[in-house]
Protein backbone atom coordinates (compact mmCIF):
# COMPACT_ATOMS: atom_id res chain seq x y z
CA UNK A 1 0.00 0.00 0.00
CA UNK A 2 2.99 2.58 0.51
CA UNK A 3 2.04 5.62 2.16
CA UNK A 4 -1.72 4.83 1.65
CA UNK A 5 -2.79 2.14 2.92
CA UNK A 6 -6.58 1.47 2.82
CA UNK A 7 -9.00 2.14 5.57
CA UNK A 8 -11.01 -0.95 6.62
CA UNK A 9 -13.77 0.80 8.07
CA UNK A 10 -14.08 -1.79 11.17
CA UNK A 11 -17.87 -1.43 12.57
CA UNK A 12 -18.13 0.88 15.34
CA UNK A 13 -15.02 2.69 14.55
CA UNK A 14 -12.66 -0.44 16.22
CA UNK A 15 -9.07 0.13 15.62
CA UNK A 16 -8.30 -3.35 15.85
CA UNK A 17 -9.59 -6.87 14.64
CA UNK A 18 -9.33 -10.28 16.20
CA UNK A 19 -9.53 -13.67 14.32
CA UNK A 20 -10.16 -16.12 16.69
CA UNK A 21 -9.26 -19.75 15.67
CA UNK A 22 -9.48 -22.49 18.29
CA UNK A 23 -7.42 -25.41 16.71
CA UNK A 24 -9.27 -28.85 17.89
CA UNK A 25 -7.07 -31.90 18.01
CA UNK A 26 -8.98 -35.18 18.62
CA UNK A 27 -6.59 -37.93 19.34
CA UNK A 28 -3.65 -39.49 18.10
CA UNK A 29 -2.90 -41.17 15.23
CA UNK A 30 -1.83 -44.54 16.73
CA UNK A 31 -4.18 -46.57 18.99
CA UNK A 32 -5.33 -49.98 19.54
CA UNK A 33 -8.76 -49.18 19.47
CA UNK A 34 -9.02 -48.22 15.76
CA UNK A 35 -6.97 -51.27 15.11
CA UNK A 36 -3.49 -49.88 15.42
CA UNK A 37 -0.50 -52.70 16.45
CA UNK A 38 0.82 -49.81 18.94
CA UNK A 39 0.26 -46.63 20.67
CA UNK A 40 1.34 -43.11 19.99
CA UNK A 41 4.57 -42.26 20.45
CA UNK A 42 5.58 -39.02 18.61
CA UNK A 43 2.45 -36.26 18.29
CA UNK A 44 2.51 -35.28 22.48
CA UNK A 45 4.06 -33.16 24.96
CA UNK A 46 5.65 -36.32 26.47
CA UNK A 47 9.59 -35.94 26.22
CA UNK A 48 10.95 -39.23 25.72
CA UNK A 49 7.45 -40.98 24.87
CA UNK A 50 7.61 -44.73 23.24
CA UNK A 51 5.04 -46.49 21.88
CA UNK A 52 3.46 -49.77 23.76
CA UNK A 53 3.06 -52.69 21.23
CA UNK A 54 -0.24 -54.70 21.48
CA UNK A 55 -1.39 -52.34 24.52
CA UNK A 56 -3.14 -48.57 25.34
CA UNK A 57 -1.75 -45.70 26.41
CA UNK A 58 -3.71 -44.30 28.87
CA UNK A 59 -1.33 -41.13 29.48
CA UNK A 60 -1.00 -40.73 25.72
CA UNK A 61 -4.86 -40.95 25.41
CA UNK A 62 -5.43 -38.98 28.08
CA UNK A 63 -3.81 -35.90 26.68
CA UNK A 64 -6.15 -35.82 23.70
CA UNK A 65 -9.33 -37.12 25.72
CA UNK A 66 -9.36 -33.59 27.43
CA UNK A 67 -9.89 -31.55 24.97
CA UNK A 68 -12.79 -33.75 23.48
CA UNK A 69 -14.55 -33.92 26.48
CA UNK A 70 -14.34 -31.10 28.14
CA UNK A 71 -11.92 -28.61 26.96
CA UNK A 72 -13.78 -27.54 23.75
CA UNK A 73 -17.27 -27.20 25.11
CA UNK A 74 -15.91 -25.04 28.11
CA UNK A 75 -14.43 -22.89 25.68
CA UNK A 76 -17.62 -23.01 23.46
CA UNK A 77 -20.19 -22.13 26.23
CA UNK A 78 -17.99 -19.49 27.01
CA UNK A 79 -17.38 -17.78 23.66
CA UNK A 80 -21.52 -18.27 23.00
CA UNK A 81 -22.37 -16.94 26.13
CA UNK A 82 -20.40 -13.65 25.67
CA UNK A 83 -21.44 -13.98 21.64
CA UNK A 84 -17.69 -14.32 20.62
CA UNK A 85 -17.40 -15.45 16.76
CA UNK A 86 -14.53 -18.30 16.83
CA UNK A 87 -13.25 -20.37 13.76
CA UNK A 88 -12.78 -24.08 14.89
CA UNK A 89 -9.83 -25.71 13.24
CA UNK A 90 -9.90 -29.37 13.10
């Protein structure tokens, strides 16, 4: 734009915008239960993690179930109640 740079004419005169994205992660991609010979090992927060062969990984699982169970809906009762737009990224 140079020295001109368009105005965007926010409503209500806002100087700023927010994009909210909430980035959803359901699970990981190894598990016994979708038929997987072993458990997750790499896509965690769980330094040193190896993957169990022919058994769960409750920890591993755990990390994801969170999010799926209770994590997103606190976050989407709270953005409805206050009427907060939010992109979900899955």
């Amino acid at each position: 734009y140079g020295s001109s740079p368009p105005d965007p004419k926010w409503p209500n005169g806002a100087k700023v915008a927010l994009n909210l994205v909430l980035n959803y992660e359901e699970g990981g991609e190894n598990c016994l239960l979708h038929g997987d010979g072993e458990s997750e090992k790499l896509l965690s927060e769980i330094v040193g993690a190896g993957a169990i062969v022919g058994q769960r990984h409750a920890n591993m699982e755990s990390l994801y179930d969170y999010g799926s169970r209770s994590g997103f809906w606190r976050l989407h009762r709270l953005l409805t109640e206050k009427k907060v737009p939010c992109t979900v990224f899955g």
